[in-house]
PDB file of N, CA and C in Angstrom:
ATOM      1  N   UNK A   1       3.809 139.021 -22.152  1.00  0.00           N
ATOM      2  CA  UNK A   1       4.494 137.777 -22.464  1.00  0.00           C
ATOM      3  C   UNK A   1       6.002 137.983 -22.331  1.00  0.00           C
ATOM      4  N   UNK A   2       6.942 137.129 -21.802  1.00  0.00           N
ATOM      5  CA  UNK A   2       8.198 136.993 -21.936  1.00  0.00           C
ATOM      6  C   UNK A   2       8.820 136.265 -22.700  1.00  0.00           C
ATOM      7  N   UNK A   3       9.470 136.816 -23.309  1.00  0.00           N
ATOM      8  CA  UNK A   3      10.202 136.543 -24.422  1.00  0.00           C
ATOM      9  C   UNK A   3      11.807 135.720 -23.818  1.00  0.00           C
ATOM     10  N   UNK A   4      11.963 135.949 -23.143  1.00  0.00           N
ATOM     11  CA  UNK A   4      13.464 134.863 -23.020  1.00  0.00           C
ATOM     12  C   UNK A   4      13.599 135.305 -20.886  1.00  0.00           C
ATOM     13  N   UNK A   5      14.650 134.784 -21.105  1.00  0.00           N
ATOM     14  CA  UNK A   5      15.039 134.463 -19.125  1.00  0.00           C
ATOM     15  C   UNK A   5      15.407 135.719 -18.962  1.00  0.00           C
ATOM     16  N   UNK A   6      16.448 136.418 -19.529  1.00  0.00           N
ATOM     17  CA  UNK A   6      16.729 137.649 -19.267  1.00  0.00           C
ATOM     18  C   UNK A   6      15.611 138.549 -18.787  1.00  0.00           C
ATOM     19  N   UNK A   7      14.486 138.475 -19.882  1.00  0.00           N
ATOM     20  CA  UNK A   7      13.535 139.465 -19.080  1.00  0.00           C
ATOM     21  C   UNK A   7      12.606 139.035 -18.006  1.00  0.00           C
ATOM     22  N   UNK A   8      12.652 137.862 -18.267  1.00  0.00           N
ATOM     23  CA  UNK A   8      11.980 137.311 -16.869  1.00  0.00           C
ATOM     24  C   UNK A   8      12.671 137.487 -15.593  1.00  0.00           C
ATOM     25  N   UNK A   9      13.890 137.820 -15.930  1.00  0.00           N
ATOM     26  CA  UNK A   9      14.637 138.294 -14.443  1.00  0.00           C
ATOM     27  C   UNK A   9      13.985 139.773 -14.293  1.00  0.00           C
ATOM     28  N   UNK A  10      14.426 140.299 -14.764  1.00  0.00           N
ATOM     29  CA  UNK A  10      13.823 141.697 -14.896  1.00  0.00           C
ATOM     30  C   UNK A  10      12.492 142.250 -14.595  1.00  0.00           C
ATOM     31  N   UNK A  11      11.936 141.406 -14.908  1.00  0.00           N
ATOM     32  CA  UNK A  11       9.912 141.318 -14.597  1.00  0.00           C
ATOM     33  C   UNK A  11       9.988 140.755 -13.276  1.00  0.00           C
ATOM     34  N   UNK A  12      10.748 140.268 -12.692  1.00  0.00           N
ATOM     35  CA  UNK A  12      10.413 139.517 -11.409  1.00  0.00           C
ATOM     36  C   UNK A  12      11.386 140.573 -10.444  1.00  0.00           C
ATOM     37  N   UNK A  13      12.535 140.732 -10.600  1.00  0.00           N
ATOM     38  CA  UNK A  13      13.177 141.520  -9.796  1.00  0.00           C
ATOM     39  C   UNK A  13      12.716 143.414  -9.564  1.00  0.00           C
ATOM     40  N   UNK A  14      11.539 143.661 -10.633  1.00  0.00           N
ATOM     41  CA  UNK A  14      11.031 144.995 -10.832  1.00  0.00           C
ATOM     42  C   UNK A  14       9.421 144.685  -9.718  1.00  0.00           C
ATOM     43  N   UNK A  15       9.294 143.532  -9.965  1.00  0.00           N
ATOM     44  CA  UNK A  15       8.014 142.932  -9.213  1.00  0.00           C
ATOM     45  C   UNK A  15       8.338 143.190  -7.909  1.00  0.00           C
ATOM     46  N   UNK A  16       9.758 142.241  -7.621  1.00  0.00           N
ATOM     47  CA  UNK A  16       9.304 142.636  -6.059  1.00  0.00           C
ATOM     48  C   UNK A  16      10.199 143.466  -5.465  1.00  0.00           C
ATOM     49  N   UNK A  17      10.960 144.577  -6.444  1.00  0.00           N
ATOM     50  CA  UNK A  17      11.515 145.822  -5.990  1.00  0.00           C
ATOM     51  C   UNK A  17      12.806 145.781  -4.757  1.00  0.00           C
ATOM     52  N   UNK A  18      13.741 144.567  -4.942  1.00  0.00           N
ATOM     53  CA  UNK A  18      14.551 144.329  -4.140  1.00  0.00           C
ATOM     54  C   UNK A  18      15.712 144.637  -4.870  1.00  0.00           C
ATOM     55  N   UNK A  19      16.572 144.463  -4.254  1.00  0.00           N
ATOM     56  CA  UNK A  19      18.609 144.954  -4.574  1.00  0.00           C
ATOM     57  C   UNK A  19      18.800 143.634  -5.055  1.00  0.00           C
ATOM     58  N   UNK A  20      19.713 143.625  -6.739  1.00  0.00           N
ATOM     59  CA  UNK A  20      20.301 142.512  -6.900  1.00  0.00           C
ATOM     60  C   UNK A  20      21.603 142.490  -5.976  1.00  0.00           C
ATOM     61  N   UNK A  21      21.937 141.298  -6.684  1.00  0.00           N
ATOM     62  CA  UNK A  21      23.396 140.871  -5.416  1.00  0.00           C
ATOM     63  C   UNK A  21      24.434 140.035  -6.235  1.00  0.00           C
ATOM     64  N   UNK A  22      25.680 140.858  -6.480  1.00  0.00           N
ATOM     65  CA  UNK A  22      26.736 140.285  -7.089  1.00  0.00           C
ATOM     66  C   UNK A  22      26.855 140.181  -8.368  1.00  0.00           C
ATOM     67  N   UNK A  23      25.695 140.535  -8.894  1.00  0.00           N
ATOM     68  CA  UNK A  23      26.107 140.472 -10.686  1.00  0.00           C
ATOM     69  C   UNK A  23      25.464 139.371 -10.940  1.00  0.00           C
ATOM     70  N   UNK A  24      24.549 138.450 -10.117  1.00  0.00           N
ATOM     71  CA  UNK A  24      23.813 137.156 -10.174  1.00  0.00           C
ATOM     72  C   UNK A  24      23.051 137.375 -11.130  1.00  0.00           C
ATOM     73  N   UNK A  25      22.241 138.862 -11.599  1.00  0.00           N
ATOM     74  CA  UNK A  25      21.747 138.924 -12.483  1.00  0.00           C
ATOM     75  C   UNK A  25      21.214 138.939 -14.254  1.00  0.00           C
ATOM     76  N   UNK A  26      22.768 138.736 -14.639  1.00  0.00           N
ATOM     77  CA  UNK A  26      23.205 138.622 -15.738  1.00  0.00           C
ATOM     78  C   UNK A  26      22.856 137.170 -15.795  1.00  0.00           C
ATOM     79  N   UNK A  27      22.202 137.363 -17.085  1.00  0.00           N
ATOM     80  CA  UNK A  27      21.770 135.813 -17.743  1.00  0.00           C
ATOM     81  C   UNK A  27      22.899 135.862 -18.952  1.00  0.00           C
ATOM     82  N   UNK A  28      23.543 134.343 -18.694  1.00  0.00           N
ATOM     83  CA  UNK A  28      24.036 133.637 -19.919  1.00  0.00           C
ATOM     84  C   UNK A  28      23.489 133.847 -21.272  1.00  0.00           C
ATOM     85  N   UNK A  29      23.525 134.043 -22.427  1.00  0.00           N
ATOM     86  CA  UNK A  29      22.991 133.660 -23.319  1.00  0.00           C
ATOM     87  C   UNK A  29      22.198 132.784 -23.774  1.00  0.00           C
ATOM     88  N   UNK A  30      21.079 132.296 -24.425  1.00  0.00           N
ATOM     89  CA  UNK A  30      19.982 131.129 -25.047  1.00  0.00           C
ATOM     90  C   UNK A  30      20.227 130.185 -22.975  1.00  0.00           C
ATOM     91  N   UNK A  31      20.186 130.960 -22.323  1.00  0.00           N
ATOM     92  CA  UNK A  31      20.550 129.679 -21.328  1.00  0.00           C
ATOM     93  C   UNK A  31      18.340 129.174 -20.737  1.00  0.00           C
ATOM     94  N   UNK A  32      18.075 128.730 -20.833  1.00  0.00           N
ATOM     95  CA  UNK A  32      16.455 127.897 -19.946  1.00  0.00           C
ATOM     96  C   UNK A  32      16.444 128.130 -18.678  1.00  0.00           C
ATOM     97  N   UNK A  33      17.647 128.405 -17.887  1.00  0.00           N
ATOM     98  CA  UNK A  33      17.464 128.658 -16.240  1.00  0.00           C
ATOM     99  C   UNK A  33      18.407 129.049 -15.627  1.00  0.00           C
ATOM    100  N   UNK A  34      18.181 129.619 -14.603  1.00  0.00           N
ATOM    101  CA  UNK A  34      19.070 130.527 -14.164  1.00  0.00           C
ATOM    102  C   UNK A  34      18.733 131.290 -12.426  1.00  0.00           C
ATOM    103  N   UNK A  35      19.422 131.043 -11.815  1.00  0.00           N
ATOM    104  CA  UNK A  35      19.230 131.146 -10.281  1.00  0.00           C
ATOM    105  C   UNK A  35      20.249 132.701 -10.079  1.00  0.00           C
ATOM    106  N   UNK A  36      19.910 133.317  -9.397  1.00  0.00           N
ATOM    107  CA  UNK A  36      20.114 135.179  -8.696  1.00  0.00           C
ATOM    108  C   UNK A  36      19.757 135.057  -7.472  1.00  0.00           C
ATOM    109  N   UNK A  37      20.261 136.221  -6.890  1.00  0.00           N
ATOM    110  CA  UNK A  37      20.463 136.502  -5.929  1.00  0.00           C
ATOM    111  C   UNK A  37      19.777 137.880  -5.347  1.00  0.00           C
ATOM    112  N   UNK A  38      18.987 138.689  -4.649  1.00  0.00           N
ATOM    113  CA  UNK A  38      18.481 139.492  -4.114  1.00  0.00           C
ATOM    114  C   UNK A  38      18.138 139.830  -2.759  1.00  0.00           C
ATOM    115  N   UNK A  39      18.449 141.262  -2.116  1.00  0.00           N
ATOM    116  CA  UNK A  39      17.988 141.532  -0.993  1.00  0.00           C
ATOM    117  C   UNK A  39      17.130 142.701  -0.584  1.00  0.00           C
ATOM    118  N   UNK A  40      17.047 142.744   0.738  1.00  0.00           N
ATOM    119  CA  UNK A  40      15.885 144.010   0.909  1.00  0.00           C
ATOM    120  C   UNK A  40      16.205 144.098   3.061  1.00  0.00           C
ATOM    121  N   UNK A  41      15.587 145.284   2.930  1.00  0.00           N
ATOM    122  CA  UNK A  41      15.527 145.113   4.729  1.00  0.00           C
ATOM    123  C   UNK A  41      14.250 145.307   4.446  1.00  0.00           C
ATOM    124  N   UNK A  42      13.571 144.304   5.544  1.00  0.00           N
ATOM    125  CA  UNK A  42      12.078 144.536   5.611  1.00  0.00           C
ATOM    126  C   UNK A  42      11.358 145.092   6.296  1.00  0.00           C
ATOM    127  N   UNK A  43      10.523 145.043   6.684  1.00  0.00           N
ATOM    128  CA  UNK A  43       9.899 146.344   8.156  1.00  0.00           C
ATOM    129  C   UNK A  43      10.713 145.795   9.658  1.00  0.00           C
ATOM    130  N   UNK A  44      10.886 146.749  10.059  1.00  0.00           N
ATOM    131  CA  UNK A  44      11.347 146.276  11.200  1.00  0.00           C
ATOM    132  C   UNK A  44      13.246 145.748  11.602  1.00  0.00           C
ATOM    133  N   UNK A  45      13.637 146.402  10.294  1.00  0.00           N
ATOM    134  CA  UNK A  45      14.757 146.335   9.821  1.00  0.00           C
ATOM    135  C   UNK A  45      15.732 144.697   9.569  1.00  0.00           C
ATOM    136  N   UNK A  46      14.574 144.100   9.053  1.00  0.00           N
ATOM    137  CA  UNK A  46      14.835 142.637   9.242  1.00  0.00           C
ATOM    138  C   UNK A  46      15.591 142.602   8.009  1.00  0.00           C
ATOM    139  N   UNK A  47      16.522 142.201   7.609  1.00  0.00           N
ATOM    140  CA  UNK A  47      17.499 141.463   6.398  1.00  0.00           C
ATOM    141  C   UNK A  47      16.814 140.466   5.903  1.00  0.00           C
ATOM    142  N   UNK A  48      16.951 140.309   4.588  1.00  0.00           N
ATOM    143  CA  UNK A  48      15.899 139.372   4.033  1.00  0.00           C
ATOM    144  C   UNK A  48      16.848 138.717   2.322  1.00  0.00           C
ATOM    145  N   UNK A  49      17.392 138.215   2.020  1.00  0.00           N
ATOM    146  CA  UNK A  49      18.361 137.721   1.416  1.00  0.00           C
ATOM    147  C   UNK A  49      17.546 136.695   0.544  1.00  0.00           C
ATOM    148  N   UNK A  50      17.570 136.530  -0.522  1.00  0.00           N
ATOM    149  CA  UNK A  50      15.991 135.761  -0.991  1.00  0.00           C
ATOM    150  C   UNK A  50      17.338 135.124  -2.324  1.00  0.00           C
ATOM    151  N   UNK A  51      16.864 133.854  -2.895  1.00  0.00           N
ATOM    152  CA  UNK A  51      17.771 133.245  -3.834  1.00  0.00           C
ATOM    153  C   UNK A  51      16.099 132.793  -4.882  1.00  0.00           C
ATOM    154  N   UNK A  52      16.391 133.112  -6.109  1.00  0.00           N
ATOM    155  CA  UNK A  52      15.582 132.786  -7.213  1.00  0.00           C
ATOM    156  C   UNK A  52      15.903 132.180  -8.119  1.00  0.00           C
ATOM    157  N   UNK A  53      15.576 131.066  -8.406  1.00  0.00           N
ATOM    158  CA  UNK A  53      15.382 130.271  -9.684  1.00  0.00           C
ATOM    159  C   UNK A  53      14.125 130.049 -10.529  1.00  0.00           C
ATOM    160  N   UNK A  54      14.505 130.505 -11.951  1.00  0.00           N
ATOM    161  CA  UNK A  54      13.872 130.497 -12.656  1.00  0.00           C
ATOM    162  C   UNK A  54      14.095 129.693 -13.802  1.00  0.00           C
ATOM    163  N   UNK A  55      13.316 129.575 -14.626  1.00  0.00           N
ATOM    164  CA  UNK A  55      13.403 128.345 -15.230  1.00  0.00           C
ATOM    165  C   UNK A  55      12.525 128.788 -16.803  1.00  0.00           C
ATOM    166  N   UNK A  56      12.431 128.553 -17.891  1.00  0.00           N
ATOM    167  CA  UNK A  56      11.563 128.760 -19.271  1.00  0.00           C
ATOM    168  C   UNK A  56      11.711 127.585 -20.265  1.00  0.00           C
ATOM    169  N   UNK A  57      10.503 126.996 -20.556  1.00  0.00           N
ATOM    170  CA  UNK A  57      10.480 126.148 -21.294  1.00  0.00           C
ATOM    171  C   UNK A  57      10.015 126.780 -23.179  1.00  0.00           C
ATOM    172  N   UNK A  58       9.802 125.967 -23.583  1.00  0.00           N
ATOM    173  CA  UNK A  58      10.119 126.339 -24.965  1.00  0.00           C
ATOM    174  C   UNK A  58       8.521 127.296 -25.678  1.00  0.00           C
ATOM    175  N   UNK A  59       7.497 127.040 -24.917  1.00  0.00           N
ATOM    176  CA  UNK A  59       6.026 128.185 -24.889  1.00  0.00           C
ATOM    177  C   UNK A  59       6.431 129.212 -24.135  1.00  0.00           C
ATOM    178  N   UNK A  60       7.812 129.803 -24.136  1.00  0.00           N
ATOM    179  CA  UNK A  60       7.739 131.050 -23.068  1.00  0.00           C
ATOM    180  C   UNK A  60       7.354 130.961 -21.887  1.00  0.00           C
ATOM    181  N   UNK A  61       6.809 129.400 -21.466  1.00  0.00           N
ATOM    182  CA  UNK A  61       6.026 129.515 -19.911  1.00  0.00           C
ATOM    183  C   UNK A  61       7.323 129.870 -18.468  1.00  0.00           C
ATOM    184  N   UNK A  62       7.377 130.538 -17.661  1.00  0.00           N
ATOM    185  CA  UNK A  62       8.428 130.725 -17.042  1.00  0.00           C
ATOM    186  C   UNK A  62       7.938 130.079 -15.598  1.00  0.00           C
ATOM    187  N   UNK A  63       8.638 129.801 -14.852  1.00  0.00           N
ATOM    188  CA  UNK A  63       8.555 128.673 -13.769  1.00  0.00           C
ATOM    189  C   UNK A  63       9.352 129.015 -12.715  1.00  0.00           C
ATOM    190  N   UNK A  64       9.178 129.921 -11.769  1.00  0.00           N
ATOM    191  CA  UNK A  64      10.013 130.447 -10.184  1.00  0.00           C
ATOM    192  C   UNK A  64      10.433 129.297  -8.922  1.00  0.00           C
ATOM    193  N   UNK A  65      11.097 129.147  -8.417  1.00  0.00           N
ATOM    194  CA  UNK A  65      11.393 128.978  -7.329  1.00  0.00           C
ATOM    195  C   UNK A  65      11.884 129.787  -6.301  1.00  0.00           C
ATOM    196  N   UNK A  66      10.714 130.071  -5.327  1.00  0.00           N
ATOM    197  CA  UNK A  66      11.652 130.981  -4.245  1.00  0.00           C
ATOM    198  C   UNK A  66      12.176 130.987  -2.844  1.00  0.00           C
ATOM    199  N   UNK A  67      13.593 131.116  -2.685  1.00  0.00           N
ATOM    200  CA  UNK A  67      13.596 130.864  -1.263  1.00  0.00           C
ATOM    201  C   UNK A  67      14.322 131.739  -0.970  1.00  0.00           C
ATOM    202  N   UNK A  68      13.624 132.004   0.756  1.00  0.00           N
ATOM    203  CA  UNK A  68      13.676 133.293   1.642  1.00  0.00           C
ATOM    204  C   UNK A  68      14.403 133.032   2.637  1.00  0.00           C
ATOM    205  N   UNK A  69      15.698 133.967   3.154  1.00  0.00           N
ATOM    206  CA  UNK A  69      15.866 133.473   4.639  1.00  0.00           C
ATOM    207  C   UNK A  69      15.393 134.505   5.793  1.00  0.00           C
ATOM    208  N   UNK A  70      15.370 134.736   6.943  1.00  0.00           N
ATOM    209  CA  UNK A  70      15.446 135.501   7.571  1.00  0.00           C
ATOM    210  C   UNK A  70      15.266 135.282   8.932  1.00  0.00           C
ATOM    211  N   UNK A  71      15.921 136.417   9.564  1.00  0.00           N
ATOM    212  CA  UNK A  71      16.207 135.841  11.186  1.00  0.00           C
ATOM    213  C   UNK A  71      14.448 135.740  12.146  1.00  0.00           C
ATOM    214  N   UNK A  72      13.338 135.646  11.042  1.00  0.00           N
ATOM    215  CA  UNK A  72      12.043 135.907  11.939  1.00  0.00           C
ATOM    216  C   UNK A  72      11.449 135.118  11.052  1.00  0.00           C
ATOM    217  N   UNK A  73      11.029 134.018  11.157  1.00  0.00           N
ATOM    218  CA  UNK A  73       9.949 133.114  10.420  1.00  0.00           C
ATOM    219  C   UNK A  73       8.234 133.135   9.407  1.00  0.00           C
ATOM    220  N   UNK A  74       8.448 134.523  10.633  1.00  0.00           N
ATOM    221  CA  UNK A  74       7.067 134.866  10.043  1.00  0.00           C
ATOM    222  C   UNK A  74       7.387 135.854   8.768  1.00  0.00           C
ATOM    223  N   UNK A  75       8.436 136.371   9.163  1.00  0.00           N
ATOM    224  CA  UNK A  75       8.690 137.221   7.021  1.00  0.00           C
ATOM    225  C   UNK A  75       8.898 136.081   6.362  1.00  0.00           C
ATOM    226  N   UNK A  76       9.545 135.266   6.489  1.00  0.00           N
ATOM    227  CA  UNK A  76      10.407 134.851   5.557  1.00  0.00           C
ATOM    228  C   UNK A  76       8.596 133.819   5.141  1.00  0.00           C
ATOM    229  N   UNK A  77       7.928 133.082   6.254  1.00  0.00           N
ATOM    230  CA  UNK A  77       6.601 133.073   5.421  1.00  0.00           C
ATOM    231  C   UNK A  77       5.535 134.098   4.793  1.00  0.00           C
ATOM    232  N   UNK A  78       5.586 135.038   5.181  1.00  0.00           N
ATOM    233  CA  UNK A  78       4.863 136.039   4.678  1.00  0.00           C
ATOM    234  C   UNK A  78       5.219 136.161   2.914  1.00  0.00           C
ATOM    235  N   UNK A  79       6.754 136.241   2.760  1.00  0.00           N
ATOM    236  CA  UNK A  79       7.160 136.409   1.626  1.00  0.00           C
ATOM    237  C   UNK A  79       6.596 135.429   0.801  1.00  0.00           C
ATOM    238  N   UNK A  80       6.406 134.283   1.327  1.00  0.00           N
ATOM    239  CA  UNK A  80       6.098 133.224   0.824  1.00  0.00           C
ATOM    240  C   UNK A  80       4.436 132.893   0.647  1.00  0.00           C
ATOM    241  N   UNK A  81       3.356 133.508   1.474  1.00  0.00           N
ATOM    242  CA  UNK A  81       2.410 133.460   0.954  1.00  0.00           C
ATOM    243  C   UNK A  81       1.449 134.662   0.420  1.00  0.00           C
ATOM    244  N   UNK A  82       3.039 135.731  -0.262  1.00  0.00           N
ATOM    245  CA  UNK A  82       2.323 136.653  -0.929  1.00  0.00           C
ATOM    246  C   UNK A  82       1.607 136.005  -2.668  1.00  0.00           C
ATOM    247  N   UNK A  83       0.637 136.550  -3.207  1.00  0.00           N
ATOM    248  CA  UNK A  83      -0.190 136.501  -4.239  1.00  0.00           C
ATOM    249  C   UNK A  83       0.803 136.222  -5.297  1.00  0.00           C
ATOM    250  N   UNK A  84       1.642 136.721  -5.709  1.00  0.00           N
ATOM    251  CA  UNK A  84       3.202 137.143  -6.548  1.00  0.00           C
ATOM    252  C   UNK A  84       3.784 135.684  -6.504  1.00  0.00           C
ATOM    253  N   UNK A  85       4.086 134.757  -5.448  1.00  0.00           N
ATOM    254  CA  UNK A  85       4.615 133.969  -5.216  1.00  0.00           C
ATOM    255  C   UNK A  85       3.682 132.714  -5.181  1.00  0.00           C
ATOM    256  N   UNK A  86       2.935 132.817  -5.325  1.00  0.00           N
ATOM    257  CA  UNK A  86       1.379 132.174  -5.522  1.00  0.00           C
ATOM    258  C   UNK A  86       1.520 132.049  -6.782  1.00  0.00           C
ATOM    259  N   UNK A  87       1.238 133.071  -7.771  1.00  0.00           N
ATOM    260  CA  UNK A  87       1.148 132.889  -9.122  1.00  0.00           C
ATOM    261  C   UNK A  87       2.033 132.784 -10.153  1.00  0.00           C
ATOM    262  N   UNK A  88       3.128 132.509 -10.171  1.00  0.00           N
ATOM    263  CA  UNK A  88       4.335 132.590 -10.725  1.00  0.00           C
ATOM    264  C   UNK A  88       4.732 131.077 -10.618  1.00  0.00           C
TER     265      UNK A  88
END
């Protein structure tokens, strides 16, 4: 269970094992939502720059948005119909 946004950054950015970016990661205090920044090179040495918003309502339920860019369509969907991104 997650207990506040902070660790839900943390549970999600340990999930999918990418580089934060800029200090995006620091959550505000008592803040409900909160958008970061993360990257990765992917196979094939593709750059992959991904922006997350997350969101927690007052049952702890936490609520993702994710979007991917990348110069090849098929990662940037792949990322998108992994299981992780499915269930979140």
């Amino acid at each position: 269970m997650v207990f506040d946004l902070a660790e839900a950054v943390n549970a999600v950015t340990g999930l999918l094992g990418m580089q934060r970016c800029e200090g995006t990661e620091v959550v505000p205090s008592n803040s409900r939502s909160h958008t970061y920044l993360l990257s990765c090179v992917y196979i094939g040495n593709a750059k992959m720059p991904i922006r997350l918003s997350l969101g927690i309502d007052g049952a702890k339920e936490v609520a993702m948005k994710l979007a991917v860019r990348s110069e090849d369509e098929n990662i940037s969907d792949a990322i998108h119909e992994t299981d992780f991104a499915k269930s979140t």
